[in-house]
Protein backbone atom coordinates (compact mmCIF):
# COMPACT_ATOMS: atom_id res chain seq x y z
CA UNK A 1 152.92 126.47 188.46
CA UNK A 2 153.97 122.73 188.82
CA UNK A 3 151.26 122.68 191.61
CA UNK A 4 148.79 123.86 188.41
CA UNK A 5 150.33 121.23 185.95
CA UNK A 6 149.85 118.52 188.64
CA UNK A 7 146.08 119.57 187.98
CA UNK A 8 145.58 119.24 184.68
CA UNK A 9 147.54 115.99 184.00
CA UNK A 10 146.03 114.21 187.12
CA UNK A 11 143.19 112.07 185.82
CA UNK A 12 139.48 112.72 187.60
CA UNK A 13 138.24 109.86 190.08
CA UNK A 14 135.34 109.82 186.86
CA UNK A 15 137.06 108.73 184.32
CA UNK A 16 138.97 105.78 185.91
CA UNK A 17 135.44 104.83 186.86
CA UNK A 18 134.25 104.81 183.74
CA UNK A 19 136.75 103.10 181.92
CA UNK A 20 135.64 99.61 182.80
CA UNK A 21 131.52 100.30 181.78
CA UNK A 22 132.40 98.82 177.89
CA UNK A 23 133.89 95.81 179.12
CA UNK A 24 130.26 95.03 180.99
CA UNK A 25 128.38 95.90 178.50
CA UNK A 26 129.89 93.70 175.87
CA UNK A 27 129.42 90.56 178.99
CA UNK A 28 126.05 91.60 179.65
CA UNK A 29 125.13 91.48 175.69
CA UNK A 30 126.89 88.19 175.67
CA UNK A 31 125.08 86.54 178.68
CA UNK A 32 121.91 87.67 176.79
CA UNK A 33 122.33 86.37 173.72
CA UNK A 34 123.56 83.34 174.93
CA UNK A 35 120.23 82.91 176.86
CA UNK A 36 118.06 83.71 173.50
CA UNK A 37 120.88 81.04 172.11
CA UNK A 38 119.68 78.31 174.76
CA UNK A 39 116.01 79.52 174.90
CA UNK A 40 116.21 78.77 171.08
CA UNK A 41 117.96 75.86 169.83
CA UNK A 42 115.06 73.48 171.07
CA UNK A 43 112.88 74.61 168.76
CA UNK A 44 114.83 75.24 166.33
CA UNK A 45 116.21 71.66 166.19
CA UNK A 46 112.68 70.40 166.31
CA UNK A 47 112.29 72.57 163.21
CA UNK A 48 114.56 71.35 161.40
CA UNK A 49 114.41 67.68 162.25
CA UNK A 50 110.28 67.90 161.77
CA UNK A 51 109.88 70.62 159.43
CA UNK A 52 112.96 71.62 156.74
CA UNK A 53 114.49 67.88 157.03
CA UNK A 54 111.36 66.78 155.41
CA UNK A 55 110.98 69.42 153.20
CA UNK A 56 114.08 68.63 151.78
CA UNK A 57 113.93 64.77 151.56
CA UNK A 58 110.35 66.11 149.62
CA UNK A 59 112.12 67.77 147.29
CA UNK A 60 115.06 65.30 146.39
CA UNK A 61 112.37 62.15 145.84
CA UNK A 62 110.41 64.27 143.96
CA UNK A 63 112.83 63.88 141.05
CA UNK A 64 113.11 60.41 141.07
CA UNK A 65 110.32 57.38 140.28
CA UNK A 66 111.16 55.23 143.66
CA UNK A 67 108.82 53.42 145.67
CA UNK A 68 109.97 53.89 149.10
CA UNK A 69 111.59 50.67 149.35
CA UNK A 70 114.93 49.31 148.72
CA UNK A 71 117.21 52.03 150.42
CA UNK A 72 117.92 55.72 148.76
CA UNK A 73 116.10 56.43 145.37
CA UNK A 74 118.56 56.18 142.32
CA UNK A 75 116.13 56.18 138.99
CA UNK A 76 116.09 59.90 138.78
CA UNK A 77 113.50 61.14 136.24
CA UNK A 78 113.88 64.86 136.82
CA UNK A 79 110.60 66.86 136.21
CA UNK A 80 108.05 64.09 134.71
CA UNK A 81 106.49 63.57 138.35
CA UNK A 82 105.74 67.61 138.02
CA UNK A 83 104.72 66.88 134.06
CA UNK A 84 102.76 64.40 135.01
CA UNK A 85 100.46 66.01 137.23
CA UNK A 86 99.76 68.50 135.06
CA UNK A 87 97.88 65.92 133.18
CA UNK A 88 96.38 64.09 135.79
CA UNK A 89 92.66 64.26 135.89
CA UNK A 90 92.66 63.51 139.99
CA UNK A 91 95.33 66.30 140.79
CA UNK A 92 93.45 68.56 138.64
CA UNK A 93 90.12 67.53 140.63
CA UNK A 94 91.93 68.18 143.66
CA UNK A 95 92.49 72.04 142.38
CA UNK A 96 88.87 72.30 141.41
CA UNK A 97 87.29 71.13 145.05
CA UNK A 98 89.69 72.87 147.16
CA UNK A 99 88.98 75.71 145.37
CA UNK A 100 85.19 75.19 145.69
CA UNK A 101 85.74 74.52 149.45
CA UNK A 102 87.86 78.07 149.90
CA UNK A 103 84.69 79.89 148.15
CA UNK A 104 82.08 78.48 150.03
CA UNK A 105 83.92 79.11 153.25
CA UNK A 106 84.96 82.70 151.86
CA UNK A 107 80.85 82.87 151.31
CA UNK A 108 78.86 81.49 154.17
CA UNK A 109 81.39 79.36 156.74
CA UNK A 110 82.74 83.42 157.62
CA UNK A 111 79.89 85.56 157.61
CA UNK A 112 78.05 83.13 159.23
CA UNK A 113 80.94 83.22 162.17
CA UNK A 114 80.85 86.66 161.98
CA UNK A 115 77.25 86.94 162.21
CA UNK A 116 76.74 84.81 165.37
CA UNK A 117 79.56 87.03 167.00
CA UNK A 118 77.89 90.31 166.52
CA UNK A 119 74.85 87.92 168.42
CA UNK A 120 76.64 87.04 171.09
CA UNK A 121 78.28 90.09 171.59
CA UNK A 122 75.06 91.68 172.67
CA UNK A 123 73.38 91.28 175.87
CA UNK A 124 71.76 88.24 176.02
CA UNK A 125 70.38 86.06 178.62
CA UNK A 126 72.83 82.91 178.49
CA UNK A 127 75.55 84.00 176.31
CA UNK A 128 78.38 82.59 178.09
CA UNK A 129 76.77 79.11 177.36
CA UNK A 130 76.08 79.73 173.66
CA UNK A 131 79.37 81.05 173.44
CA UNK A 132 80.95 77.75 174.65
CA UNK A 133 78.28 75.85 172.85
CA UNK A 134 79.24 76.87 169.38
CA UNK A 135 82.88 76.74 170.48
CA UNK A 136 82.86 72.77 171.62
CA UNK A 137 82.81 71.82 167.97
CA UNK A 138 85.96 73.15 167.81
CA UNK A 139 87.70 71.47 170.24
CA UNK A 140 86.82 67.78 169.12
CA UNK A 141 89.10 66.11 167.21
CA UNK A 142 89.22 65.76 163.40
CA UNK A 143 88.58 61.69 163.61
CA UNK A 144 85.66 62.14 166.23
CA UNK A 145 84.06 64.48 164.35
CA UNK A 146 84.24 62.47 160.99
CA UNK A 147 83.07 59.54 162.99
CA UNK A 148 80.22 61.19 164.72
CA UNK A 149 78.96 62.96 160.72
CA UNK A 150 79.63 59.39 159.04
CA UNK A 151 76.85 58.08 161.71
CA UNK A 152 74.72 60.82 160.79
CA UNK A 153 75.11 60.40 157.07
CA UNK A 154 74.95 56.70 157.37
CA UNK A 155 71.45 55.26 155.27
CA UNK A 156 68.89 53.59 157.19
CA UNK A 157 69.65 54.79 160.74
CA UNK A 158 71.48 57.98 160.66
CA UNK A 159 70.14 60.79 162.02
CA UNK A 160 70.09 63.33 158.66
CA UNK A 161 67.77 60.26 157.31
CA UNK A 162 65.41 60.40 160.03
CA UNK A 163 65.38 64.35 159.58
CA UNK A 164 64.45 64.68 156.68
CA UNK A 165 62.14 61.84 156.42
CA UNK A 166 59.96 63.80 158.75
CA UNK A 167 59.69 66.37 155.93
CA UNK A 168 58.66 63.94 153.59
CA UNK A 169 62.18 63.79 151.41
CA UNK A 170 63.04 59.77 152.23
CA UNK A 171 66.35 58.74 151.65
CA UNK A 172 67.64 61.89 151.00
CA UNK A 173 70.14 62.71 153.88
CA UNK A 174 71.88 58.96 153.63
CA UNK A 175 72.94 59.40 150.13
CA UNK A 176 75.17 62.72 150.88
CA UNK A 177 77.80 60.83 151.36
CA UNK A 178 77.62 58.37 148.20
CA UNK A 179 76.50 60.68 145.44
CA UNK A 180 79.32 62.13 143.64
CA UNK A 181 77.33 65.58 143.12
CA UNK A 182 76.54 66.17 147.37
CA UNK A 183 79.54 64.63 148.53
CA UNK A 184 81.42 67.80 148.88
CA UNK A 185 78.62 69.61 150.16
CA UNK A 186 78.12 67.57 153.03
CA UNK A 187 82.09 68.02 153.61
CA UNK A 188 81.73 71.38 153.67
CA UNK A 189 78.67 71.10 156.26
CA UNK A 190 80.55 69.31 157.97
CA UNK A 191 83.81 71.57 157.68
CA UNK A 192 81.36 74.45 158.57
CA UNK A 193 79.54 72.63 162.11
CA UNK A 194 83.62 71.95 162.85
CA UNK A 195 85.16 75.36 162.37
CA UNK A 196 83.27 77.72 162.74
CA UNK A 197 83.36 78.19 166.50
CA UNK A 198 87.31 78.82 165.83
CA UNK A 199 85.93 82.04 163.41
CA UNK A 200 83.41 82.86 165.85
CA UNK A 201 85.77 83.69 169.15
CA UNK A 202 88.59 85.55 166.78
CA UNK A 203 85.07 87.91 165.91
CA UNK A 204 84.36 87.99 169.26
CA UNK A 205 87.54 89.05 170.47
CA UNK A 206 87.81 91.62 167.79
CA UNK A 207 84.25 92.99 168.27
CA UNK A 208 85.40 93.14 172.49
CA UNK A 209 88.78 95.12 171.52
CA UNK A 210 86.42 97.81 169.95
CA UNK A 211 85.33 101.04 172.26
CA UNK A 212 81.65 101.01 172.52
CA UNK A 213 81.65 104.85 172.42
CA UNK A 214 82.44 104.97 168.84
CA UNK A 215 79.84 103.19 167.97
CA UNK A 216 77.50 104.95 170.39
CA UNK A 217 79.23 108.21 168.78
CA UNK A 218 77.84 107.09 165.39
CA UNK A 219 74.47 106.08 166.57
CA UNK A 220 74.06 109.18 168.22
CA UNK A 221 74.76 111.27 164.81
CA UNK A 222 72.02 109.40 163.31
CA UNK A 223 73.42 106.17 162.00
CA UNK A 224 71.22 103.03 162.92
CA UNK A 225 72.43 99.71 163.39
CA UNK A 226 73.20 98.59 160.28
CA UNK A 227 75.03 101.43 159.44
CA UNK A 228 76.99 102.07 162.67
CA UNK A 229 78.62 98.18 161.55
CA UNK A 230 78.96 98.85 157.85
CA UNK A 231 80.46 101.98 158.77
CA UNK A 232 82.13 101.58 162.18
CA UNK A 233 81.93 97.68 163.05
CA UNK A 234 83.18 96.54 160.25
CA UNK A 235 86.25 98.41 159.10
CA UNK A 236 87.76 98.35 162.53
CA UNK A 237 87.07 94.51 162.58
CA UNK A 238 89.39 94.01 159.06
CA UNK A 239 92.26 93.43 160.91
CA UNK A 240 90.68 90.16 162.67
CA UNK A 241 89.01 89.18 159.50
CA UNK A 242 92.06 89.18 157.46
CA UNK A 243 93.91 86.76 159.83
CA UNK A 244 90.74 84.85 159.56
CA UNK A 245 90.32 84.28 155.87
CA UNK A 246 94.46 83.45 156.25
CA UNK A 247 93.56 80.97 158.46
CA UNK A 248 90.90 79.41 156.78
CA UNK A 249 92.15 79.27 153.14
CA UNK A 250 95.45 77.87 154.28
CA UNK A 251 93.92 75.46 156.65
CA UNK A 252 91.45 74.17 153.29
CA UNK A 253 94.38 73.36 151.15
CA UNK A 254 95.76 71.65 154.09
CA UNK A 255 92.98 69.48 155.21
CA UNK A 256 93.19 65.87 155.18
CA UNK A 257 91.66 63.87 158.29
CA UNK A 258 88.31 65.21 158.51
CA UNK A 259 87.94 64.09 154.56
CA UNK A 260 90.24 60.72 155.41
CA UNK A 261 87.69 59.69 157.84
CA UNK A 262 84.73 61.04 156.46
CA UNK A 263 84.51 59.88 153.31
CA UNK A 264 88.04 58.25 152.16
CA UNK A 265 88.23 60.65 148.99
CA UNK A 266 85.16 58.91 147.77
CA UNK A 267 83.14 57.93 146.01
CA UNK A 268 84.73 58.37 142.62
CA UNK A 269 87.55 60.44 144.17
CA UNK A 270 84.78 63.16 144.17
CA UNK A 271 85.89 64.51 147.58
CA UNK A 272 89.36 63.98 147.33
CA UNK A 273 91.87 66.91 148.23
CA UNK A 274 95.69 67.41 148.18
CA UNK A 275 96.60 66.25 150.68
CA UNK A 276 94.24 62.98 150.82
CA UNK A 277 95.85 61.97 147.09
CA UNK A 278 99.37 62.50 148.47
CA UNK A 279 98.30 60.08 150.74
CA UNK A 280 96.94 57.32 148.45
CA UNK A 281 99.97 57.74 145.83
CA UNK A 282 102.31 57.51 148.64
CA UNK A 283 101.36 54.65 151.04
CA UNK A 284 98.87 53.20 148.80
CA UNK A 285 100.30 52.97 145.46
CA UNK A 286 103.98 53.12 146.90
CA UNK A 287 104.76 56.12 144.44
CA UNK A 288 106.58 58.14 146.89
CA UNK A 289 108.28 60.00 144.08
CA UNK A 290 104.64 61.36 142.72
CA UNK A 291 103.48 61.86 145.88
CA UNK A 292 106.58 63.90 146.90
CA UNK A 293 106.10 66.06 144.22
CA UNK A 294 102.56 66.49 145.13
CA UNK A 295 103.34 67.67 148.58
CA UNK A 296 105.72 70.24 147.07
CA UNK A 297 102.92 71.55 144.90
CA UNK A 298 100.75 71.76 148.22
CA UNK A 299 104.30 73.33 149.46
CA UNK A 300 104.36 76.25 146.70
CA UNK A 301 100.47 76.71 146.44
CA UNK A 302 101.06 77.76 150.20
CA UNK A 303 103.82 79.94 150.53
CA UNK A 304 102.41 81.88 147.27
CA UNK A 305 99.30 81.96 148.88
CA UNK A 306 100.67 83.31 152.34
CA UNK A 307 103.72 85.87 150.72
CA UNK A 308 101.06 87.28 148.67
CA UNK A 309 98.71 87.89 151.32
CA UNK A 310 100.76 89.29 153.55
CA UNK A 311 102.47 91.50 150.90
CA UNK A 312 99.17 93.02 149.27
CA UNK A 313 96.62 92.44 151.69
CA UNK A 314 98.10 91.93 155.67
CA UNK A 315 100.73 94.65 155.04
CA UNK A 316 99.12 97.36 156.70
CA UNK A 317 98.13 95.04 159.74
CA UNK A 318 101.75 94.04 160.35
CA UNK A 319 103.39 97.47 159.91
CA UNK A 320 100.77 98.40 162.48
CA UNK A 321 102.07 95.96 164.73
CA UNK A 322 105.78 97.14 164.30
CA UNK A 323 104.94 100.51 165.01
CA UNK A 324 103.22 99.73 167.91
CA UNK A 325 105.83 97.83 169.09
CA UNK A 326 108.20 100.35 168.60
CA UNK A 327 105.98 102.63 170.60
CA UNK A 328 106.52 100.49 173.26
CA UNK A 329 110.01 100.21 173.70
């Protein structure tokens, strides 16, 4: 019997084993997250020196009517800079052409992309060089390329001049840039020969990530072309051409050097945007309190923009991508 007893109270060679496996664990999730920790904290200082430092410095002038000079702001006027630009005809413009320049990108600057894509997605001798030709644009800077359109704007030797002088309409293509009522027009030509390369490869890409046998599927139960991308094309592209429109409505209310360089705002402040009059009321007219608040408009007029979005028109794109990712692991 004691031999028996010995037995039972004796603890197995398993359990001592196992005792320790907690105690690892817990090291081995510390080691980890002290590598995210590190992996981190560079970017999320540069954050928050270049991003949410700002933000907030934006958002404390805002309240006051200071000039940038003369150490910290102290004649707080609370919400008149936000008052007053509710009343101020050039904010107001501001609204009016940035919307203008979101619907005629929404309209043609898109489908256009899109419609070169579906082009160069066929087989086509060359495509690889139209591909990169339409995509150069792109890759020049803001400045060069508002350089390079104010030569070919500019009156009596620019190149739109010499265009359309061979058509018989004389001095039509150097006054784009001076007449209030074309000014933003040409911006947005110029907007559209600059961006829409960017549009074009995220088509591309999304056109390439789709099996051709569904759309040989449909062709082959009697759908033609057309049909086969109203029907097939097009739906499974809406993923891609939701981030797109994102993309390009955020990146309208944000623009600023292609305009700076182009045109200045001008003339009249008929192209001015946001971002441009932040710019003049702030190192211009040293109103760093108005401007502030402007910026914080831009701020809000943004994150609306991009919480809404995502909430009522991204949201089944992103659960996708969670459940996908959950697949995974």
């Amino acid at each position: 019997m004691s031999h028996s007893a010995d037995q039972i109270t004796a603890p197995r060679p398993s359990q001592t084993a196992a005792a320790p496996a907690p105690v690892k664990s817990q090291k081995r999730q510390g080691r980890r997250w002290l590598t995210i920790t590190l992996f981190l904290l560079p970017a999320l200082v540069l954050f928050g020196v270049l991003v949410l430092l700002p933000m907030l410095l934006a958002m404390y002038t805002s309240f006051f009517d200071w000039n940038g000079l003369g150490g910290r702001p102290t004649d707080f006027i609370g919400l008149e800079n936000f008052q007053r630009l509710l009343t101020d005809d050039i904010f107001l413009g501001d609204l009016k052409r940035g919307g203008l320049l979101i619907v005629l990108s929404l309209l043609i600057q898109l489908p256009l992309s899109l419609g070169i894509a579906m082009l160069l997605n066929q087989k086509l001798r060359g495509r690889g060089f139209y591909r990169l030709l339409f995509f150069v644009p792109y890759v020049l800077s803001e400045v060069i390329t508002g350089v390079l359109f104010t030569m070919v704007f500019s009156p009596n030797r620019g190149l739109a001049e010499h265009i359309f002088g061979w058509f018989g309409f004389d001095d039509v293509g150097s006054t784009w840039l001076s007449d209030p009522n074309t000014v933003m027009y040409s911006l947005f030509f110029v907007m559209t020969w600059k961006y829409f390369g960017f549009h074009m490869i995220l088509y591309l890409a999304g056109r390439q990530s789709i099996p051709n046998e569904l759309i040989e599927a449909a062709q082959v139960d009697g759908a033609g072309s057309w049909q086969a991308f109203r029907h097939v094309t097009l739906p499974l592209l809406g993923p891609t051409i939701r981030i797109s429109i994102f993309l390009a409505v955020i990146g309208t209310i944000q623009l600023f050097d292609l305009v700076w360089v182009l045109t200045g705002g001008g003339p009249l402040h008929a192209s001015e945007t946001l971002a441009v009059t932040m710019f003049n009321d702030g190192f211009r007219r040293s109103d760093i309190g108005y401007a502030s608040a402007t910026s914080i408009v831009m701020l809000l007029i943004s994150l609306v923009f991009a919480l809404g979005y995502q909430r009522f028109i991204m949201r089944r794109d992103i659960e996708g991508a969670i459940t996908v990712m959950q697949d995974k692991k």
